[in-house]
Protein backbone atom coordinates (compact mmCIF):
# COMPACT_ATOMS: atom_id res chain seq x y z
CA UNK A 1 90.99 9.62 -1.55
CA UNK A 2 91.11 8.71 -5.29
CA UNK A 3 94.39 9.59 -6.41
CA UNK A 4 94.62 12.50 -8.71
CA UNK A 5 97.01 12.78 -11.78
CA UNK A 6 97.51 16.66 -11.82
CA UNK A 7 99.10 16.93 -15.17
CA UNK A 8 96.28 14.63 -16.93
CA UNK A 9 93.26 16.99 -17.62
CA UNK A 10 90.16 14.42 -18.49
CA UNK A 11 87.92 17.01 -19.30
CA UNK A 12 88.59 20.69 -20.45
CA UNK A 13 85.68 22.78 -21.43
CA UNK A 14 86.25 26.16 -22.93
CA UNK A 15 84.26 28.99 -23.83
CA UNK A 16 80.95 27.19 -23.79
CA UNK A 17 77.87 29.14 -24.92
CA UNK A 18 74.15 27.69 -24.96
CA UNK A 19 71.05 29.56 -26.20
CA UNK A 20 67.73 28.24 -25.81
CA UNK A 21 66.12 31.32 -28.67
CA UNK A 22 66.96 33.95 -27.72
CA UNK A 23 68.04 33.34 -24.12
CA UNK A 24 71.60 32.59 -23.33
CA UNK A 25 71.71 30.04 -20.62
CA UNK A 26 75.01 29.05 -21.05
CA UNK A 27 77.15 32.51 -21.50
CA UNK A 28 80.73 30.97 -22.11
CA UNK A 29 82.15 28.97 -19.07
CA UNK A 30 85.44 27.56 -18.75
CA UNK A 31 86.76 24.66 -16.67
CA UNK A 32 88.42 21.08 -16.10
CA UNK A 33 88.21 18.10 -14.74
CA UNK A 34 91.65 15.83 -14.26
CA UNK A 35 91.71 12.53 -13.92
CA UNK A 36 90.71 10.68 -10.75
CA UNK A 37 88.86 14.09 -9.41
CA UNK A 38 85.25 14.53 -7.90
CA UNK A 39 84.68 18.15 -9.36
CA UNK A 40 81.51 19.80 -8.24
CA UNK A 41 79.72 22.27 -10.24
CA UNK A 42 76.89 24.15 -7.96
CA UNK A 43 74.46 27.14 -7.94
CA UNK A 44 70.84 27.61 -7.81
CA UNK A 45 68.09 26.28 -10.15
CA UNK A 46 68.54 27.60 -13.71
CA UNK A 47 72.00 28.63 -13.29
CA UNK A 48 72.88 26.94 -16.48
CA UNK A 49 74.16 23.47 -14.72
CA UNK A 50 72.30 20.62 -16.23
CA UNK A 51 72.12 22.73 -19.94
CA UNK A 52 76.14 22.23 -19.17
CA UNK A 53 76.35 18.65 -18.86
CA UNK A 54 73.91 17.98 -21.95
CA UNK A 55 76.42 20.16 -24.04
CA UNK A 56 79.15 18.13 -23.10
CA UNK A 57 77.38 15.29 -24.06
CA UNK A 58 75.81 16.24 -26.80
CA UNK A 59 72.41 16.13 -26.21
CA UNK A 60 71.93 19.95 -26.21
CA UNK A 61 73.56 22.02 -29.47
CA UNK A 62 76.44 24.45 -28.02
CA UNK A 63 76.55 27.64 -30.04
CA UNK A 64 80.18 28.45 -29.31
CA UNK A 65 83.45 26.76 -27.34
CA UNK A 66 84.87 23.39 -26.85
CA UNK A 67 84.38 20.71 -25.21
CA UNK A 68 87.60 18.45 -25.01
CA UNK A 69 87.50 14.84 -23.48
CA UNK A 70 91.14 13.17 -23.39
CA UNK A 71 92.59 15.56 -25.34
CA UNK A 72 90.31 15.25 -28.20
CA UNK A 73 87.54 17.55 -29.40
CA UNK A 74 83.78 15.60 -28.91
CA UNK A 75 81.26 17.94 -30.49
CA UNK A 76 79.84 16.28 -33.06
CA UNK A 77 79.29 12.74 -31.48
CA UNK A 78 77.02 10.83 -30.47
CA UNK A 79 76.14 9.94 -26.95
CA UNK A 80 76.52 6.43 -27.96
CA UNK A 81 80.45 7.06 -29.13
CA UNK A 82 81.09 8.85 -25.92
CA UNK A 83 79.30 6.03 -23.36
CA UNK A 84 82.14 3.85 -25.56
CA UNK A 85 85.45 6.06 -24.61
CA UNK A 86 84.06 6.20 -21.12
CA UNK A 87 81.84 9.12 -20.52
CA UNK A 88 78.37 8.51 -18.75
CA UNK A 89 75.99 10.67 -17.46
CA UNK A 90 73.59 9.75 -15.18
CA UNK A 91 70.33 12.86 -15.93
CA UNK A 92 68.42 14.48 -13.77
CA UNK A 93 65.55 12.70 -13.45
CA UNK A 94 67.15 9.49 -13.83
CA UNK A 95 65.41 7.93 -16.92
CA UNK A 96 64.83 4.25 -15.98
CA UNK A 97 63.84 1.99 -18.11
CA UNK A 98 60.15 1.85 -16.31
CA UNK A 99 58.76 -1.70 -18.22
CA UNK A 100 62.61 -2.99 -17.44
CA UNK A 101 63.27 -5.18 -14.53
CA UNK A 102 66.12 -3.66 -12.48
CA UNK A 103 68.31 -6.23 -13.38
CA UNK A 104 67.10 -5.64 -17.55
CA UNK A 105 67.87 -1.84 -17.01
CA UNK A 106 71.74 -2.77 -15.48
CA UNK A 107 72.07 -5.02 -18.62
CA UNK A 108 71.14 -2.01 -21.02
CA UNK A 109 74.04 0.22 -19.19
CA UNK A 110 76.64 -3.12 -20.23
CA UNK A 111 75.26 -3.21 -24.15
CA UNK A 112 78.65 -1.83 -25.62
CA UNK A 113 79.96 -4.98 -23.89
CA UNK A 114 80.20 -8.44 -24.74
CA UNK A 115 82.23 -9.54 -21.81
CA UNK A 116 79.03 -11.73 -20.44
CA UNK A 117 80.91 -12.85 -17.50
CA UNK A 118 82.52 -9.72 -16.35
CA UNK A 119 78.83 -8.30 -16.88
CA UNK A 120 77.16 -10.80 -14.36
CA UNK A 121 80.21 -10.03 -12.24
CA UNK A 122 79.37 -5.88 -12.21
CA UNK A 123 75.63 -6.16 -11.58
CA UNK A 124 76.79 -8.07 -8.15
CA UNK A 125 78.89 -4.89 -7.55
CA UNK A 126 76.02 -2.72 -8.18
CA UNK A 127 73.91 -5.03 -5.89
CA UNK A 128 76.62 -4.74 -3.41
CA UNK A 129 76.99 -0.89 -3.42
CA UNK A 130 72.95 -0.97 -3.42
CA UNK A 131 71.15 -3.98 -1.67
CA UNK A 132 67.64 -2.45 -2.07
CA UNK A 133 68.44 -2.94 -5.54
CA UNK A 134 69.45 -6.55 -5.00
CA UNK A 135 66.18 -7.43 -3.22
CA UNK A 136 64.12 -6.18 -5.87
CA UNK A 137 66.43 -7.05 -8.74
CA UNK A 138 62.56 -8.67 -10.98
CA UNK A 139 60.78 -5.92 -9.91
CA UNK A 140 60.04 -2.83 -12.76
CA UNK A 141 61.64 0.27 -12.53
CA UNK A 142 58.79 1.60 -12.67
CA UNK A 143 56.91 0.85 -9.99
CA UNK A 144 60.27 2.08 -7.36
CA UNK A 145 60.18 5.21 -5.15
CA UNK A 146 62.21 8.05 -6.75
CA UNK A 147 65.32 7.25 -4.38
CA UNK A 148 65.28 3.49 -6.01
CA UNK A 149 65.05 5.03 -9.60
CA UNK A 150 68.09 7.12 -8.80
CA UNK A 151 70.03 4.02 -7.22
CA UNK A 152 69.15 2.30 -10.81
CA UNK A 153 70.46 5.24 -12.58
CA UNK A 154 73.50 5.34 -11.22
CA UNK A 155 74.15 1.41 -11.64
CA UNK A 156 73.08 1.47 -14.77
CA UNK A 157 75.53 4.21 -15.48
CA UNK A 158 78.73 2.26 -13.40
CA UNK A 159 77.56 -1.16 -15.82
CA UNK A 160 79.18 1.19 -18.98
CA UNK A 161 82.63 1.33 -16.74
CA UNK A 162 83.07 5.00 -17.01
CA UNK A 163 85.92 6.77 -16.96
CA UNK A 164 84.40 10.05 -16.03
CA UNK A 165 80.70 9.94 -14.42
CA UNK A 166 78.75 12.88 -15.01
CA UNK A 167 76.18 13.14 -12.55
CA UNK A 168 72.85 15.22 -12.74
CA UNK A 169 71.47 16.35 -10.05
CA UNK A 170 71.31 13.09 -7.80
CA UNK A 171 69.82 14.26 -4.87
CA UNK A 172 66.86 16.18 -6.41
CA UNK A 173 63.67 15.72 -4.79
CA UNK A 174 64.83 13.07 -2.49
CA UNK A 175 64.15 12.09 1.16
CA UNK A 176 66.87 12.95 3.65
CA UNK A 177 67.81 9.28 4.55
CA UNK A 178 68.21 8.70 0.46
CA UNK A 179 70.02 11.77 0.26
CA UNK A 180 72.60 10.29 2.65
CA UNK A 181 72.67 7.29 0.71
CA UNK A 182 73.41 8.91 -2.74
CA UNK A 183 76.39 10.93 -1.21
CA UNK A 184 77.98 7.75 0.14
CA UNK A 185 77.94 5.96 -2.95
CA UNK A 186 79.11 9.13 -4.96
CA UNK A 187 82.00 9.04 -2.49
CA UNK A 188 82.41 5.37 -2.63
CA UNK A 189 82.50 5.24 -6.45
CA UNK A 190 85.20 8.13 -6.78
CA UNK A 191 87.32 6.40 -3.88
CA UNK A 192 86.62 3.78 -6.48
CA UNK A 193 89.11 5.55 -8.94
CA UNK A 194 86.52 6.77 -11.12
CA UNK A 195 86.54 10.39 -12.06
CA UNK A 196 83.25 12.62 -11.20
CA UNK A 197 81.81 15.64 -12.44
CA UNK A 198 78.52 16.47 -9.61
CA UNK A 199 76.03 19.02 -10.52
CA UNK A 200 74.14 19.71 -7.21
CA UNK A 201 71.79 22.44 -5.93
CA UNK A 202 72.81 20.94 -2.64
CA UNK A 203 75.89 22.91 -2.54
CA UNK A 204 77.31 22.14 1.17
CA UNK A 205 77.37 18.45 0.41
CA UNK A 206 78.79 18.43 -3.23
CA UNK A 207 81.49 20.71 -2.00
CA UNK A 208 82.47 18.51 1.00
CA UNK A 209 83.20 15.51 -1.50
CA UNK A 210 84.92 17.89 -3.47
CA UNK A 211 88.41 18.29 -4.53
CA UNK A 212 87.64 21.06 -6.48
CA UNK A 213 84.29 23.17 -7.00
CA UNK A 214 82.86 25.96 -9.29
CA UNK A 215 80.45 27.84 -8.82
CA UNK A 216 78.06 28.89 -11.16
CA UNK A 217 75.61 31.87 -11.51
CA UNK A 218 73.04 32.92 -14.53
CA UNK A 219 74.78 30.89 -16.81
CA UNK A 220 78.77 32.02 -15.88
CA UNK A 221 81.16 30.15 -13.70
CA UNK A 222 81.73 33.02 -10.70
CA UNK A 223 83.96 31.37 -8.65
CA UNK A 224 86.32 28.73 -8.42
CA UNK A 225 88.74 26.69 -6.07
CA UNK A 226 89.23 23.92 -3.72
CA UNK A 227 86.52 21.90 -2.00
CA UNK A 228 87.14 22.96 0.83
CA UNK A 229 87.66 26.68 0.59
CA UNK A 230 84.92 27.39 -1.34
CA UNK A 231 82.78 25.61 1.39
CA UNK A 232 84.14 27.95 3.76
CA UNK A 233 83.94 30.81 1.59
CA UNK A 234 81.92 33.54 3.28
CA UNK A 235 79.93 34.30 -0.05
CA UNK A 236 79.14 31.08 -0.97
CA UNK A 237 77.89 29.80 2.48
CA UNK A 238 75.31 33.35 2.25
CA UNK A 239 74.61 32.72 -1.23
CA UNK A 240 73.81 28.61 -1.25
CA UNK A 241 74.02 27.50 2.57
CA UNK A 242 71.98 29.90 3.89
CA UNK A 243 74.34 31.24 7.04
């Protein structure tokens, strides 16, 4: 397991509050990510997950709270400045490139680099964590099945050498063999040393990569704790496990 610096807090949201109009998805959540964690965030579908992760990134206006990313408030900036201090997100629904090549789309996750050997050197680690990807590196992005898109995604993300990954929703709408796939190279990537925030609907396997989990419910965090325990947690494994 990655090790984890417990004094070194990556990512520290605090008080967070989204409305969409008049509806509050978002209704002032707290919690933190430390460096060299997989933190999962789970619940059902419109819990107020994903409109989490775009706040943090900017991409959705917060209407109250904080968002700090080493140490330093973000709101404000652009996704662009953040990609360049280390925080990616790879969205749900993965947002290929579609007229890109796969190999075009892993070069447009490097293009805060200039490092042109390195580069060439990290697209054969991509192709190594994903050799579907490396047998259709010419072909477009958009002509792949939905589990290829979201292999793309996530290289394309790894390319901008993150520092904390925030990832979207990975699994959605995928086939059970791809599934498997996506959680391996989650795991692999955080055993990697890179830190990961996972928002999943598929709470049983997000929690079982886990070091820590919260839980989250109409737009509130409910519950919180390790991995582990809130797998085994009698209310979670009714609520999201079905048992």
């Amino acid at each position: 397991m990655a090790a984890i610096d417990e004094g070194n807090i990556l990512l520290a949201v605090s008080g967070l509050k989204v409305a969409y109009g008049g509806i509050q998805a978002v209704k002032g959540v707290d919690f933190e990510v430390r460096q060299g964690e997989l933190v999962s965030l789970i619940g059902a579908n419109g819990a107020g997950k994903s409109t989490t992760l775009k706040a943090i990134t900017g991409l959705q206006p917060s209407n109250a709270g904080e968002v700090r990313y080493m140490g330093r408030v973000i709101k404000g900036q652009g996704a662009w400045d953040l990609v360049k201090q280390g925080l990616v997100m790879v969205p749900e629904g993965r947002g290929t490139f579609t007229r890109m090549t796969i190999t075009e789309n892993l070069q447009m996750g490097a293009y805060i680099r200039n490092d042109k050997k390195e580069i060439e050197a990290d697209i054969e680690k991509v192709f190594a964590l994903f050799p579907r990807l490396k047998e259709r590196r010419k072909q477009l992005a958009g002509t792949m099945s939905g589990g290829e898109q979201q292999m793309l995604a996530m290289g394309r993300a790894l390319m901008a050498r993150p520092k904390l990954l925030l990832l979207d929703e990975p699994s959605m709408g995928l086939s059970p063999i791809m599934v498997d796939k996506i959680f391996e190279v989650v795991n692999d990537i955080h055993q990697q040393g890179v830190t990961v925030l996972l928002v999943e609907q598929n709470a049983s396997r997000a929690l079982q990569l886990a070091n820590r989990g919260y839980v989250m419910e109409s737009g509130e965090v409910t519950m919180s704790g390790a991995g582990e325990e809130l797998l085994n947690d009698p209310k979670v494994r009714a609520a999201y496990l079905g048992e």
